[in-house]
Protein backbone atom coordinates (compact mmCIF):
# COMPACT_ATOMS: atom_id res chain seq x y z
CA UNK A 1 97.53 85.24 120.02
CA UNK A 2 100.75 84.10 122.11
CA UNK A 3 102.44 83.43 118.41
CA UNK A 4 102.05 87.27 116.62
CA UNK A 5 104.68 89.15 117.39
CA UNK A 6 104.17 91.83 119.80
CA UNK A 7 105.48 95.08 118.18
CA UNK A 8 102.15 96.79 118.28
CA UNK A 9 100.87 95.13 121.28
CA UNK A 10 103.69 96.23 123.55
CA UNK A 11 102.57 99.76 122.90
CA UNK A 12 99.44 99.12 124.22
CA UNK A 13 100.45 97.57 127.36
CA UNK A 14 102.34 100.84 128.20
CA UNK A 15 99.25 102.84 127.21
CA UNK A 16 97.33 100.55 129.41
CA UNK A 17 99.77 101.05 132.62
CA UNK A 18 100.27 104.76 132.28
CA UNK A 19 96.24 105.25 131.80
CA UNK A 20 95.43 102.73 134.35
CA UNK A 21 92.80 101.30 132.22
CA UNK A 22 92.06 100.71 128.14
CA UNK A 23 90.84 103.65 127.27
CA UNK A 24 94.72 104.30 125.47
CA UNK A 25 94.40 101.31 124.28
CA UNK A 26 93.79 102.50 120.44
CA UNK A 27 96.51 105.35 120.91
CA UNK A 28 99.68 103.68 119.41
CA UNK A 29 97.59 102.81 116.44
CA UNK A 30 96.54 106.73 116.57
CA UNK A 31 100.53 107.99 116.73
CA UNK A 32 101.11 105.51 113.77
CA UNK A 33 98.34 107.24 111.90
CA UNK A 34 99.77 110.73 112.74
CA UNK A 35 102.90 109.94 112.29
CA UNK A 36 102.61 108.35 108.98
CA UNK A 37 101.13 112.13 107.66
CA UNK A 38 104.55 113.61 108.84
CA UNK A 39 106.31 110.51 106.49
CA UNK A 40 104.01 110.68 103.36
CA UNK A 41 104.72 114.93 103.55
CA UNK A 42 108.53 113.74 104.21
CA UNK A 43 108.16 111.20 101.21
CA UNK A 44 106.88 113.97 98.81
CA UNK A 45 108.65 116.75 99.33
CA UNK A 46 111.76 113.98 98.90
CA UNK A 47 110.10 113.86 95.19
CA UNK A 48 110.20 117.17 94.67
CA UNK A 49 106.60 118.41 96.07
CA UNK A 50 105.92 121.74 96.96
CA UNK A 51 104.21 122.39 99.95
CA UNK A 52 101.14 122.40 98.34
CA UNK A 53 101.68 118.98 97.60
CA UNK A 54 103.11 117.60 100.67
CA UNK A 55 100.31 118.85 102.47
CA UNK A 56 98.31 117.01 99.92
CA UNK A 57 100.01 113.75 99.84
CA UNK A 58 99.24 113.65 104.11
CA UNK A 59 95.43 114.66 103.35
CA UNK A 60 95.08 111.77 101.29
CA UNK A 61 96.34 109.17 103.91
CA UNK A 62 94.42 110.92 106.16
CA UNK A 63 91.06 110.12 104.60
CA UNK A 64 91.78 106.73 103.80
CA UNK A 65 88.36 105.34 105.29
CA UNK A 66 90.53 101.78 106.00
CA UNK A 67 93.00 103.83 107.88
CA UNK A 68 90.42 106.36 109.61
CA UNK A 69 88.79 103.03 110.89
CA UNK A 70 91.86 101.60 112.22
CA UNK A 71 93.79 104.18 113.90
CA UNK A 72 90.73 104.65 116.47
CA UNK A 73 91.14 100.19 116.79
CA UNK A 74 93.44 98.13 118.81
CA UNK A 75 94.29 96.68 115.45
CA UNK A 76 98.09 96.55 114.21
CA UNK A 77 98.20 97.25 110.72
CA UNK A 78 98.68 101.41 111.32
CA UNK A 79 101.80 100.59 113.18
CA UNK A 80 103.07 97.91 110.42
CA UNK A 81 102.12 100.84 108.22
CA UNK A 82 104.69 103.44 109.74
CA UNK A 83 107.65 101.40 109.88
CA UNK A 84 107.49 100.45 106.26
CA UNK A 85 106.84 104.02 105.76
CA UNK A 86 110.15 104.99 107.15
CA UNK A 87 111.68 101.89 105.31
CA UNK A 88 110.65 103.86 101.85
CA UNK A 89 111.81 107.00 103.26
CA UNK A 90 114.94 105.82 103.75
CA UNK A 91 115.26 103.70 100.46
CA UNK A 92 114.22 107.34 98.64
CA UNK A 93 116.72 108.87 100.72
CA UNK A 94 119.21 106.47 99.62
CA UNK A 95 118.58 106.88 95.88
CA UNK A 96 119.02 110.64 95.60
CA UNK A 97 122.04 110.65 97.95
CA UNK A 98 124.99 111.26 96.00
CA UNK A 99 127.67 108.64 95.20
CA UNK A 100 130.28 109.92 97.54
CA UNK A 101 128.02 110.02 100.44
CA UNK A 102 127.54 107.26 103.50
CA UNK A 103 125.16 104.98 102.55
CA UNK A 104 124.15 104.33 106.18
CA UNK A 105 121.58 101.09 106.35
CA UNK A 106 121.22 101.14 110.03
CA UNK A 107 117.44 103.52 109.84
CA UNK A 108 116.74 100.89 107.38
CA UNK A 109 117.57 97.65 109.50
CA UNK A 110 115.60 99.22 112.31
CA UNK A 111 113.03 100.15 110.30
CA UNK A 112 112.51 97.14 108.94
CA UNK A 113 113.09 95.17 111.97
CA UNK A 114 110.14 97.40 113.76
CA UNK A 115 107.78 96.85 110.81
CA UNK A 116 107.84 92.56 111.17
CA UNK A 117 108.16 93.18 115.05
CA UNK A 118 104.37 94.65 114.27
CA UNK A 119 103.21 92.23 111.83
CA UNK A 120 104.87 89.63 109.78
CA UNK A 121 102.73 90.73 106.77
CA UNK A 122 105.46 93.40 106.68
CA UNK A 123 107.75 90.98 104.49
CA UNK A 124 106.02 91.43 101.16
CA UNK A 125 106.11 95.19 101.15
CA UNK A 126 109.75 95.24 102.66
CA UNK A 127 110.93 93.09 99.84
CA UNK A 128 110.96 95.81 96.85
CA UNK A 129 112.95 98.11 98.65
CA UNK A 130 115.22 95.84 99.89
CA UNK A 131 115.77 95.24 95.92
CA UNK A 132 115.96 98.82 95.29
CA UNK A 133 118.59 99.35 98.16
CA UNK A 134 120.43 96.20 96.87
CA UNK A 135 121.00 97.35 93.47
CA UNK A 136 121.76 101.11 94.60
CA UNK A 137 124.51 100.21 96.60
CA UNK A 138 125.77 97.36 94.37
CA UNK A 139 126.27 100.12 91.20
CA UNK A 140 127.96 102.65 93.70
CA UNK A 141 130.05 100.82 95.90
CA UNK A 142 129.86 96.98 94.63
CA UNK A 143 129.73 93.48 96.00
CA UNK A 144 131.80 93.64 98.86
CA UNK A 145 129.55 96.94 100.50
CA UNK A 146 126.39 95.26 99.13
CA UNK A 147 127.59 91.78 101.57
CA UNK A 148 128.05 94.10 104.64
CA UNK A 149 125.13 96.23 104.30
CA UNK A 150 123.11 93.18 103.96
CA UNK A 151 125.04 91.23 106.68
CA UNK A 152 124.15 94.42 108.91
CA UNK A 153 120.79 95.16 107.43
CA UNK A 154 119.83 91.24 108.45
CA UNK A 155 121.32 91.28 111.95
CA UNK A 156 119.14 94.27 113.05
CA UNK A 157 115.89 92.82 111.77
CA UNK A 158 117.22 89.29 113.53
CA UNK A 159 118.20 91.12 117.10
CA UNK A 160 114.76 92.82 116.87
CA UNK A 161 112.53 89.78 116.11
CA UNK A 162 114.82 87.49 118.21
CA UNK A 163 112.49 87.17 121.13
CA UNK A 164 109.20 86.53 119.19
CA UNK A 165 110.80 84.06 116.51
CA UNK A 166 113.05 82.09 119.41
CA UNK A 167 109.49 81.33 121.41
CA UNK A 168 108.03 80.43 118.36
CA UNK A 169 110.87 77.87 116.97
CA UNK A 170 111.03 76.32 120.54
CA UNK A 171 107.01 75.96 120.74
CA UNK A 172 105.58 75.01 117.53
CA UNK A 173 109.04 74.51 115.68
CA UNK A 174 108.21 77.33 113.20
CA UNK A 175 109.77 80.84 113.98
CA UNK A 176 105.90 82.03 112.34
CA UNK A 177 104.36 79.78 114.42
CA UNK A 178 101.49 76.91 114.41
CA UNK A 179 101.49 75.46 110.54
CA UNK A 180 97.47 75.68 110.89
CA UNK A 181 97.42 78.88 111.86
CA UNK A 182 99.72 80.05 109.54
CA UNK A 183 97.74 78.43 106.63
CA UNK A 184 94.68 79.93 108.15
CA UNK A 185 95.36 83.29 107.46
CA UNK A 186 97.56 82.60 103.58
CA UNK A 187 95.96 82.01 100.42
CA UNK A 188 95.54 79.09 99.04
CA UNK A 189 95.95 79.90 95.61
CA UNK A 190 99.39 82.07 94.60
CA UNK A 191 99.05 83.20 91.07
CA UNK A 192 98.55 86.80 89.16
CA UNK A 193 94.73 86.47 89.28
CA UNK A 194 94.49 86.23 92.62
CA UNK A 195 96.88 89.14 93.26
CA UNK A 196 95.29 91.38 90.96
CA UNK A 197 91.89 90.31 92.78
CA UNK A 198 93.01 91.03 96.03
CA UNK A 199 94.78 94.57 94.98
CA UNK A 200 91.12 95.39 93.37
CA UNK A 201 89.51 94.55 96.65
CA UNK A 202 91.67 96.46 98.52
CA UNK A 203 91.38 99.17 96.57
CA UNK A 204 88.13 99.38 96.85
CA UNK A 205 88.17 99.97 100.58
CA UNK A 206 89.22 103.48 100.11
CA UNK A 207 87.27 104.38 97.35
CA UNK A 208 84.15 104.44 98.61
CA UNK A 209 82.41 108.00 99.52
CA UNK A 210 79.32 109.17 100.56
């Protein structure tokens, strides 16, 4: 466990002081879940929801049996969760601004940085709106502001992950960590069938009812 990065787990060590035992020990995972209502009402109404449907959009994450199960865990995956949440926010928030506004990336850096602090699985979600963001900024204020939002965008995530990556580089010479452990928890097959298997699988965690 010394190689994950310790986002999530930090959390829980300040649960565990202030409580003076474990029995916080699920809470981060808990704000994460609640939390992440607040963004997926945030998201909607961003899309044009009415209240109707922003209060929908958070009773559907809300009953996600996957996430019911692991906000009352020690697991990591809520937290992950509600950084990239805020990542899309932002990105959304970014699209609909108009041209002659800021187009501040720091909320997004952070974000982002936050989200692979808590797990490194973060990196595939993070990647299509850091596409999206790319190309808004490109069309609206070119190469030159794309280079600088990236160059700033890139030096949060690194100043946030520096500690984790750093111990990781100097032990096992990989800023993930251990090569074995690494390929213990990849695929070993990277094509569309195997995507589209693993998306049905998934899927099928949170369709299940009584």
């Amino acid at each position: 466990q010394n190689l994950m990065p310790p986002g999530a787990e930090i959390g829980m060590l300040h649960a565990y002081v202030l409580a003076q035992g474990d029995r916080l020990g699920n809470f981060p995972q808990w704000l994460a879940m609640a939390a992440s209502l607040v963004g997926a009402g945030a998201i909607a109404r961003l899309l044009g929801a009415t209240r109707v449907g922003q209060l929908a959009a958070a009773a559907f994450v809300a009953t996600l049996p996957m996430g019911i199960a692991q906000a009352t865990s020690t697991m990591t995956d809520y937290v992950v969760a509600f950084w990239v949440l805020c990542v899309a926010f932002e990105t959304l928030s970014l699209v609909l601004q108009g041209p002659s506004e800021r187009m501040d990336v720091l909320p997004l850096g952070l974000a982002a940085g936050l989200a692979i602090l808590a797990k490194p699985t973060a990196f595939p979600y993070l990647a299509p709106f850091a596409l999206v963001v790319a190309i808004v900024i490109l069309r609206r204020r070119g190469i030159l502001a794309l280079l600088a939002s990236a160059g700033i965008a890139v030096a949060l995530v690194l100043v946030v992950n520096a500690g984790y990556l750093g111990r990781n580089l100097v032990t096992y010479g990989n800023p993930l960590g251990s090569a074995g452990k690494v390929d213990t928890h990849s695929n070993e097959i990277f094509n569309g069938v195997v995507i589209a298997s693993n998306l049905i699988r998934n899927a099928s965690l949170h369709a299940g009812t009584p």
